[in-house]
C-alpha atoms as a PDB file:
ATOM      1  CA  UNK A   1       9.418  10.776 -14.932  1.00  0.00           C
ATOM      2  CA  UNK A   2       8.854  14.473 -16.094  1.00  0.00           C
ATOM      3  CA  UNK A   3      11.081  16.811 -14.883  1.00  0.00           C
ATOM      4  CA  UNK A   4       8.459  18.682 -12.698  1.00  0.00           C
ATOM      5  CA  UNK A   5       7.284  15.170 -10.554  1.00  0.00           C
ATOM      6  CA  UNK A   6      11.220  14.579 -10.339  1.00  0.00           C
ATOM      7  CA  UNK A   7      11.682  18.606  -8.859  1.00  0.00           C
ATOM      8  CA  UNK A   8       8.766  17.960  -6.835  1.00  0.00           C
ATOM      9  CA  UNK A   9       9.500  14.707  -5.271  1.00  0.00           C
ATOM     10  CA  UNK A  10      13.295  15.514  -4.636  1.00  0.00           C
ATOM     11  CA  UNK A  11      11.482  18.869  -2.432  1.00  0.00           C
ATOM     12  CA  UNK A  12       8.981  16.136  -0.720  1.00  0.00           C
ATOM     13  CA  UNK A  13      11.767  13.631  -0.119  1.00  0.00           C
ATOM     14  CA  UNK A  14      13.942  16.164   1.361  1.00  0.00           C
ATOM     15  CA  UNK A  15      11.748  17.116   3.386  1.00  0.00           C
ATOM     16  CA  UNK A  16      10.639  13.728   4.856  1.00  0.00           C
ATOM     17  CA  UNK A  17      14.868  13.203   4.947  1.00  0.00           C
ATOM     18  CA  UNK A  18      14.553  16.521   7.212  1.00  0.00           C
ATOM     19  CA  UNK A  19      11.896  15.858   9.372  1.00  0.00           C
ATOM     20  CA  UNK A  20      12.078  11.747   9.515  1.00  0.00           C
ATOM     21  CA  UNK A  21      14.749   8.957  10.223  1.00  0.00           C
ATOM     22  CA  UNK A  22      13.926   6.464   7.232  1.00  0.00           C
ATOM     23  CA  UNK A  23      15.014   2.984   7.757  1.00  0.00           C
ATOM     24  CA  UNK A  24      14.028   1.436   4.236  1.00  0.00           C
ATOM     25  CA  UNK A  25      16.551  -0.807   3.014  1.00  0.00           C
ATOM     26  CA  UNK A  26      14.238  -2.932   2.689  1.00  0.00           C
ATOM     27  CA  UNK A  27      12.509  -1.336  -0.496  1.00  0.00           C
ATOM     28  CA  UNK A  28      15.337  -2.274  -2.771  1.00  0.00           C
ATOM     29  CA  UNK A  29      13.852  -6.086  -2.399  1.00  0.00           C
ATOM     30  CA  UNK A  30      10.661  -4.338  -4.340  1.00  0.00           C
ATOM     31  CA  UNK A  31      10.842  -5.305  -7.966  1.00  0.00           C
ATOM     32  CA  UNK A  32      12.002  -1.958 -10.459  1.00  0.00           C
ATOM     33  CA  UNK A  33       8.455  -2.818 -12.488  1.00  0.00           C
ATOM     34  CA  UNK A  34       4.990  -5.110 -12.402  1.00  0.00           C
ATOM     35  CA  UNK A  35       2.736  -6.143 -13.067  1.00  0.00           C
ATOM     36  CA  UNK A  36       2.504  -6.144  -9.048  1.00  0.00           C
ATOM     37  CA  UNK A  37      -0.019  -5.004  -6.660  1.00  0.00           C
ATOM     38  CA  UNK A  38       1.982  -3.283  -3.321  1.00  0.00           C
ATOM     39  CA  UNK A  39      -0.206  -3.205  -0.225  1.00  0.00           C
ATOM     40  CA  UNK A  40       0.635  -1.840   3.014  1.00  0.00           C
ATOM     41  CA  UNK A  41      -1.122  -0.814   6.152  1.00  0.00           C
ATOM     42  CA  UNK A  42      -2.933   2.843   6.702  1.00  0.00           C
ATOM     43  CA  UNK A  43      -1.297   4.764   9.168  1.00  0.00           C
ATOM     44  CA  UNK A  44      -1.606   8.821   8.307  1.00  0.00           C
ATOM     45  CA  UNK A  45      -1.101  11.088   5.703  1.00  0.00           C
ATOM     46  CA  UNK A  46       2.604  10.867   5.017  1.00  0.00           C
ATOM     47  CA  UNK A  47       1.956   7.451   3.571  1.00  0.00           C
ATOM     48  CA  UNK A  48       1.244   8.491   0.218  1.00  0.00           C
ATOM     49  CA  UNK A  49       4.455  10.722  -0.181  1.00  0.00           C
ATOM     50  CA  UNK A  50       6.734   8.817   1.957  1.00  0.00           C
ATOM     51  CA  UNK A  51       6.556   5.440  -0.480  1.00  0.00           C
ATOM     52  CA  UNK A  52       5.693   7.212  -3.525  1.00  0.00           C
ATOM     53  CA  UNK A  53       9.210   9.378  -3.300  1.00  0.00           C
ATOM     54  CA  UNK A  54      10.945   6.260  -1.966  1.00  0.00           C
ATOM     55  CA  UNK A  55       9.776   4.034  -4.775  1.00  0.00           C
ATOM     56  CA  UNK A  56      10.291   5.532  -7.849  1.00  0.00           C
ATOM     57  CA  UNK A  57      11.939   5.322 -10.466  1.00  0.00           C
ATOM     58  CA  UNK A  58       9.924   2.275 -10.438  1.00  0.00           C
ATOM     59  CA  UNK A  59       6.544   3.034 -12.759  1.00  0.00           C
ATOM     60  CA  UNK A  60       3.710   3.120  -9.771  1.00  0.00           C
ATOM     61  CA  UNK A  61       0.691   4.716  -8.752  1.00  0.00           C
ATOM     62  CA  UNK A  62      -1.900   4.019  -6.404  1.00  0.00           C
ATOM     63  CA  UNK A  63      -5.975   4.289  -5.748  1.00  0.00           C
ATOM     64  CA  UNK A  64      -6.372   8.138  -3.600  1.00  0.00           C
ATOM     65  CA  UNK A  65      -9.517   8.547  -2.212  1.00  0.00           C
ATOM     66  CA  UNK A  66     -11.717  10.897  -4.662  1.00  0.00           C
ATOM     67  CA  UNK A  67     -12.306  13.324  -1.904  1.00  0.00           C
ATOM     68  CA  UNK A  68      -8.562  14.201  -2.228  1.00  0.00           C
ATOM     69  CA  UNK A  69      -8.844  16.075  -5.467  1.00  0.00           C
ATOM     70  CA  UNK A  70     -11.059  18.573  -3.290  1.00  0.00           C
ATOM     71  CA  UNK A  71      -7.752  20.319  -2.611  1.00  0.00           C
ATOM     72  CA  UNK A  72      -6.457  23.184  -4.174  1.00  0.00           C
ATOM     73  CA  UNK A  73      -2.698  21.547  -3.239  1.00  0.00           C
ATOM     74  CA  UNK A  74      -3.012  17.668  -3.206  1.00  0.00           C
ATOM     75  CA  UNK A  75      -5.454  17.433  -6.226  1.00  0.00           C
ATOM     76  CA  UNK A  76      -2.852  18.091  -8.698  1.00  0.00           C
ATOM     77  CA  UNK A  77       0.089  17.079  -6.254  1.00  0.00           C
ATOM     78  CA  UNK A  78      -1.763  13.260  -6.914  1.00  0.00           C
ATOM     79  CA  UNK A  79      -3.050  13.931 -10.353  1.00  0.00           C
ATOM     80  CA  UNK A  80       1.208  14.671 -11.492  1.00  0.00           C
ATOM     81  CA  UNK A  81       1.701  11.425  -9.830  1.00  0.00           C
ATOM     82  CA  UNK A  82      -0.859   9.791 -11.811  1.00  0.00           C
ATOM     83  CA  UNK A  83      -2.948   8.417  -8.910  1.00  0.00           C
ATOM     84  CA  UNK A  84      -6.319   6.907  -8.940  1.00  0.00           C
ATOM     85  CA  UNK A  85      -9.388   8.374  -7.479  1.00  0.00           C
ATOM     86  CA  UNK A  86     -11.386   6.060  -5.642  1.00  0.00           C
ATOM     87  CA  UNK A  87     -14.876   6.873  -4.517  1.00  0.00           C
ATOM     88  CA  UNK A  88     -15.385   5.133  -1.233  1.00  0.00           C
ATOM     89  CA  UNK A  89     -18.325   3.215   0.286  1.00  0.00           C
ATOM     90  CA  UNK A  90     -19.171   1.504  -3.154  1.00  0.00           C
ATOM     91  CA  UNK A  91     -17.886  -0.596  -5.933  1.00  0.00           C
ATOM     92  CA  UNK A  92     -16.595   2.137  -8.119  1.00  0.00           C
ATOM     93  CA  UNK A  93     -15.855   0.307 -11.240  1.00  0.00           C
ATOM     94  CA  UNK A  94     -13.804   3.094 -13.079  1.00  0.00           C
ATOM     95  CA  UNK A  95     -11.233   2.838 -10.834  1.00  0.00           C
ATOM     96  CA  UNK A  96     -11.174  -0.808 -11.075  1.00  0.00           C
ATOM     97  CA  UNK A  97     -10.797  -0.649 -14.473  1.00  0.00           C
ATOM     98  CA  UNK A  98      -8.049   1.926 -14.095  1.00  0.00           C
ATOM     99  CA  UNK A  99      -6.027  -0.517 -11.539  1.00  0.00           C
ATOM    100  CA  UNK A 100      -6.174  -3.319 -13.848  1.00  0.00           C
ATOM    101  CA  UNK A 101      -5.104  -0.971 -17.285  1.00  0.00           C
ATOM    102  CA  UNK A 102      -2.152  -0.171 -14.929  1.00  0.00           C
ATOM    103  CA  UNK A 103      -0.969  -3.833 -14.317  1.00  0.00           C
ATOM    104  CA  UNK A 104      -1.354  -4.688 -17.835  1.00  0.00           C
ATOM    105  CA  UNK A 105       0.532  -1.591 -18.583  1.00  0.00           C
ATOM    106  CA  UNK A 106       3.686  -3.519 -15.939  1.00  0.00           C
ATOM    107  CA  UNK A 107       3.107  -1.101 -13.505  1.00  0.00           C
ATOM    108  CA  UNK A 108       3.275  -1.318 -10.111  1.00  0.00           C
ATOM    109  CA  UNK A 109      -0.052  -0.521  -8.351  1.00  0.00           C
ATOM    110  CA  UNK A 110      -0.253   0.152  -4.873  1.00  0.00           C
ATOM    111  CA  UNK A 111      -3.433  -0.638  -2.490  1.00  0.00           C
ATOM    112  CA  UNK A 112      -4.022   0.110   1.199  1.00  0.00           C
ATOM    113  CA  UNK A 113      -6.789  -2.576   1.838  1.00  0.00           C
ATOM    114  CA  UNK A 114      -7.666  -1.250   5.199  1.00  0.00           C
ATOM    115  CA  UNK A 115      -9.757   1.927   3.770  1.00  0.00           C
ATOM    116  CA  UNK A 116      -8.495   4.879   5.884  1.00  0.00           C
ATOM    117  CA  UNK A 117      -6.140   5.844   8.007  1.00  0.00           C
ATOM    118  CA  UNK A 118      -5.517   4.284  11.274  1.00  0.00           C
ATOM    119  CA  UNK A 119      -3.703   7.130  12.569  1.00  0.00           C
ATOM    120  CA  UNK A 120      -2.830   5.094  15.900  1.00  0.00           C
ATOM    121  CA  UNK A 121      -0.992   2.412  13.426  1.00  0.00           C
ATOM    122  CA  UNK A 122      -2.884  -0.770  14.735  1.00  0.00           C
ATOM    123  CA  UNK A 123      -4.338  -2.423  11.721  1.00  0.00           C
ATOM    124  CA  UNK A 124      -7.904  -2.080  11.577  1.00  0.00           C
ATOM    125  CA  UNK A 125     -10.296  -4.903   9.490  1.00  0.00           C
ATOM    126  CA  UNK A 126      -9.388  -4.798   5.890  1.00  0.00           C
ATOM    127  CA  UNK A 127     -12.040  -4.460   2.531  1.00  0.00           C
ATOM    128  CA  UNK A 128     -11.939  -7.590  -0.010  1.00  0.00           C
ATOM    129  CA  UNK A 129     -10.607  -4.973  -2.684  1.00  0.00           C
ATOM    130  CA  UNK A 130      -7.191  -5.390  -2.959  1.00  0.00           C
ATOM    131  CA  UNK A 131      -8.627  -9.418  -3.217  1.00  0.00           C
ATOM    132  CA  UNK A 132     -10.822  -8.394  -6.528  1.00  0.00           C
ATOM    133  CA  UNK A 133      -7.490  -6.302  -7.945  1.00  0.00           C
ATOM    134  CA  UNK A 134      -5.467  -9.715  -7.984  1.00  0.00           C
ATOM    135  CA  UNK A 135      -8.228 -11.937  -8.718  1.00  0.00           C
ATOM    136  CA  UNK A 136      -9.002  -9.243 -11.715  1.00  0.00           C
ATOM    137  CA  UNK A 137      -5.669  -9.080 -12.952  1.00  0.00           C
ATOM    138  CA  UNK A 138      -3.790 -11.865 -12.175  1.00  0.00           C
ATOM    139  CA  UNK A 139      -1.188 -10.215 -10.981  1.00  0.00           C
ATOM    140  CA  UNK A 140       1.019 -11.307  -7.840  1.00  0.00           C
ATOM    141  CA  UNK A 141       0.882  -9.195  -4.125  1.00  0.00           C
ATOM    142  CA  UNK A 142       3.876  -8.070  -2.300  1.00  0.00           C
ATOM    143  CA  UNK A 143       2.998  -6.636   1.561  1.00  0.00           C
ATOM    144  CA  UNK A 144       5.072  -3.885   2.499  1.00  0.00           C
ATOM    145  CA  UNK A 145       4.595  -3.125   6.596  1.00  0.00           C
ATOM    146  CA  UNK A 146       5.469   0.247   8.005  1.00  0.00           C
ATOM    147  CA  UNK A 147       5.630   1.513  11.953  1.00  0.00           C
ATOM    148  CA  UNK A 148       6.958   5.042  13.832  1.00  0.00           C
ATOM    149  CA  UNK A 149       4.438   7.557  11.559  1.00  0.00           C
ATOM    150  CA  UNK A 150       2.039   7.767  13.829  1.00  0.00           C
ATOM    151  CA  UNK A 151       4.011   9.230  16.102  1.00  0.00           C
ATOM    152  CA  UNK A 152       4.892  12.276  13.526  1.00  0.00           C
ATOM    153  CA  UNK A 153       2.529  14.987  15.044  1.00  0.00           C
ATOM    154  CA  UNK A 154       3.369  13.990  18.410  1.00  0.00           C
ATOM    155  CA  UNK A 155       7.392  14.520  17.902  1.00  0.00           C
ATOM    156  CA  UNK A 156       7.109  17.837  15.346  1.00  0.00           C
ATOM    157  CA  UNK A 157       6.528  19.931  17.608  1.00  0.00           C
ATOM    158  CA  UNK A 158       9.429  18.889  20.692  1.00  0.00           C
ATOM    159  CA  UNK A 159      11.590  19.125  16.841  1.00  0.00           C
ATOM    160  CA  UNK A 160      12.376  15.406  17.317  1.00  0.00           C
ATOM    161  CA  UNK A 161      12.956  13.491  13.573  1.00  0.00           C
ATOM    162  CA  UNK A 162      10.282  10.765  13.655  1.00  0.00           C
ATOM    163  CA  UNK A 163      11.657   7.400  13.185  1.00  0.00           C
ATOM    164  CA  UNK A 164      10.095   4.963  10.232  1.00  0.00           C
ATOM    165  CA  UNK A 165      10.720   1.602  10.047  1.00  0.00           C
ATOM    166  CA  UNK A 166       9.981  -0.306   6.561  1.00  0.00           C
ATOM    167  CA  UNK A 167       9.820  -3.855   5.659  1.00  0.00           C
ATOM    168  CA  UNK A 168       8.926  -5.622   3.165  1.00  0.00           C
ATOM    169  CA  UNK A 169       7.555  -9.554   2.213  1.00  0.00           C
ATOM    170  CA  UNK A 170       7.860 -12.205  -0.147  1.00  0.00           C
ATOM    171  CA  UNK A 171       5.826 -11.836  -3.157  1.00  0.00           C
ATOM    172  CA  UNK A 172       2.663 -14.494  -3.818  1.00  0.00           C
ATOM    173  CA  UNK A 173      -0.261 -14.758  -6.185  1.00  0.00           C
ATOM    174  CA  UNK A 174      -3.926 -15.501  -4.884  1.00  0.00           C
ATOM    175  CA  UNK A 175      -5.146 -18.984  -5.883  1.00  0.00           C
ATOM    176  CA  UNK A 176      -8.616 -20.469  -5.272  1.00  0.00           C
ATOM    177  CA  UNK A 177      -7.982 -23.663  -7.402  1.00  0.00           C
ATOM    178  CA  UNK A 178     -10.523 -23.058 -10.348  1.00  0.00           C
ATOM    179  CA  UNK A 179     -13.633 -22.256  -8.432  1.00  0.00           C
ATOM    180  CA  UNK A 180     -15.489 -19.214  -8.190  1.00  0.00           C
ATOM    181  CA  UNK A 181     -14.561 -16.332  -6.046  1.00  0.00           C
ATOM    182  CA  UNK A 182     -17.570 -15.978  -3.720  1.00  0.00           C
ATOM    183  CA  UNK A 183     -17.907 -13.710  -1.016  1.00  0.00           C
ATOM    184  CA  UNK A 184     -16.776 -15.956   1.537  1.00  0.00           C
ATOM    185  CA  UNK A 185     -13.610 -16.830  -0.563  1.00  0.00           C
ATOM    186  CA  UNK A 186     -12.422 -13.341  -0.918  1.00  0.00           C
ATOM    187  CA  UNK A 187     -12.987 -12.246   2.762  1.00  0.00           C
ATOM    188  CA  UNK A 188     -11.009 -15.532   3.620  1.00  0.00           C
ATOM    189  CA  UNK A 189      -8.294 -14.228   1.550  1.00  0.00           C
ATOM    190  CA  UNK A 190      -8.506 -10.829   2.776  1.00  0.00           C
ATOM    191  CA  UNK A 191      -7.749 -12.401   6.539  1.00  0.00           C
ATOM    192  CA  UNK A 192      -4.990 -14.131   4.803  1.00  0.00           C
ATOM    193  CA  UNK A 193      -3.027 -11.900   3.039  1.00  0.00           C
ATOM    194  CA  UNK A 194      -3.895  -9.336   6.120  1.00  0.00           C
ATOM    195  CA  UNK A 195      -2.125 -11.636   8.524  1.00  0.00           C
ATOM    196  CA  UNK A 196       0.565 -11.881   6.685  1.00  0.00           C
ATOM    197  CA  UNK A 197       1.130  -8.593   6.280  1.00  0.00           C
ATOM    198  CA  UNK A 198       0.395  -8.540  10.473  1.00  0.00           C
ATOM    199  CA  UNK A 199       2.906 -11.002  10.846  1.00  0.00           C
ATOM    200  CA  UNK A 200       5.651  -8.487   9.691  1.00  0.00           C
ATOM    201  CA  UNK A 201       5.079  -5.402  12.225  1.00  0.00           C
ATOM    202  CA  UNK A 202       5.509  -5.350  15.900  1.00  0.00           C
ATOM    203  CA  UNK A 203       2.859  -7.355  18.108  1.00  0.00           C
ATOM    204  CA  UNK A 204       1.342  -4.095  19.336  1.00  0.00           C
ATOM    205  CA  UNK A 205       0.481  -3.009  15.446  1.00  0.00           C
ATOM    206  CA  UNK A 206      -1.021  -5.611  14.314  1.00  0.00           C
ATOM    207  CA  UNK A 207      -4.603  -4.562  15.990  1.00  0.00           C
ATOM    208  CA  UNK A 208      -7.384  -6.675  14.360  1.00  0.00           C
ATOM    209  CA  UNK A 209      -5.282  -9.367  13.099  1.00  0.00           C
ATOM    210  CA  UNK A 210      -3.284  -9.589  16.128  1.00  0.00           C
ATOM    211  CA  UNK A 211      -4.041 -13.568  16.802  1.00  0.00           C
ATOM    212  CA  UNK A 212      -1.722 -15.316  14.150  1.00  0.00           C
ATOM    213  CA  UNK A 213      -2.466 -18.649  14.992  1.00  0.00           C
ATOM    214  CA  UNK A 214      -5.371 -17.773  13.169  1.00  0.00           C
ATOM    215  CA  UNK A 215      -3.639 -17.392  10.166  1.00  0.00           C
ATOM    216  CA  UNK A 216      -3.519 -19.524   7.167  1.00  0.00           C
ATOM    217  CA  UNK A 217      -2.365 -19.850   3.369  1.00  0.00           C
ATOM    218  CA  UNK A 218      -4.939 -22.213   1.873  1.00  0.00           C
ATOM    219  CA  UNK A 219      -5.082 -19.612  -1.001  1.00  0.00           C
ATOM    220  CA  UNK A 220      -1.165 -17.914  -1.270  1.00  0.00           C
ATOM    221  CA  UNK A 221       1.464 -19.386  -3.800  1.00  0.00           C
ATOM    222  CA  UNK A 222       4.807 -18.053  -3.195  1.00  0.00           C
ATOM    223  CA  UNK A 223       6.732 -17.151  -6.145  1.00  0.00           C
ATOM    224  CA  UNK A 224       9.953 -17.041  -7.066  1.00  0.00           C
ATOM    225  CA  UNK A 225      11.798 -13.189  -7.292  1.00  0.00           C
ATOM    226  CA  UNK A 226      13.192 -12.356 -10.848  1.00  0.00           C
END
């Protein structure tokens, strides 16, 4: 970490510390490096900068929608923290390649499979890409669940700290025994790993993936942490 990302995210972190309640014990259960592919549900713009700060030291980055470096502020805010732009709406290949240089590199990548922001918090229906980053790389998936940020822009102004709840999984690599990945198998695998990632937030979150006893693991191995 160069000395201007670690001035900069001790300013963003104390600021979070100032305006949030943090409950993230939970992150120290997130390995210090990868190859590992974090993915966590979509709730507003403090995402980014809220597990970013509260993740590192450990070597991470993430895919940042394109549009982001539009921004005279967060362009280079995301391009110091090394962050991937992703042009949505297509299969943009570069930045595929760029999320699978990472994991080779033992980095931890992190993914936000539904898209966009919720802003309400209720998980909405996730794309197959975080699927084609761990079929691509090989690399295992840890879900990391998050709830109370949507209610940020409601408590800033009454000057009420906005609580944030964090939690986070058991780490598991995608399997489809040896056959090819179709599109069927990776949107079955999407609903998988999505539901478990449902499974760890508060019924009234969990939004399109709300049934669980639809939920299955024909296609997770659980593996051991180091």
């Amino acid at each position: 970490m160069t000395r201007t990302e670690n001035i900069v995210n001790t300013i963003i972190k104390g600021l979070i510390f100032s305006l949030c309640r943090v409950e993230g014990e939970e992150l120290k259960r997130v390995p210090d490096q990868g190859p590992l592919i974090v993915y966590m549900n979509h709730i507003n713009f403090l995402d980014a900068p809220l597990f970013y700060t509260h993740l590192r030291p450990r070597p991470l980055t993430g895919f940042v929608k394109s549009e982001t470096w539009d921004s005279p502020f967060l362009g280079p805010l995301f391009t110091l923290w090394g962050a991937i732009p992703l042009r949505r709406g297509e299969a943009d290949m570069s930045a595929i390649r760029q999320g699978v240089s990472v994991l080779e590199e033992g980095k931890i990548l992190a993914i936000a499979p539904e898209g966009t922001r919720s802003e309400h918090g209720r998980l909405r229906v996730a794309h197959a890409g975080t699927v084609m980053m761990a079929l691509l790389s090989g690399a295992p998936l840890l879900p990391l669940a998050h709830f109370g940020t949507e209610k940020f822009r409601h408590n800033l102004p009454r000057l009420r700290r906005t609580r944030i709840r964090i939690r986070v999984g058991d780490p598991f690599r995608l399997d489809n025994g040896g056959k090819r990945a179709t599109r069927e198998i990776r949107e079955k695998m999407t609903e998988e790993i999505m539901y478990h990632l449902a499974a760890m937030l508060p019924p009234s979150y969990r939004g399109e993936y709300a049934e669980l006893s639809k939920a299955t693991r024909k296609y997770m191995r659980f593996v051991a942490r180091k």
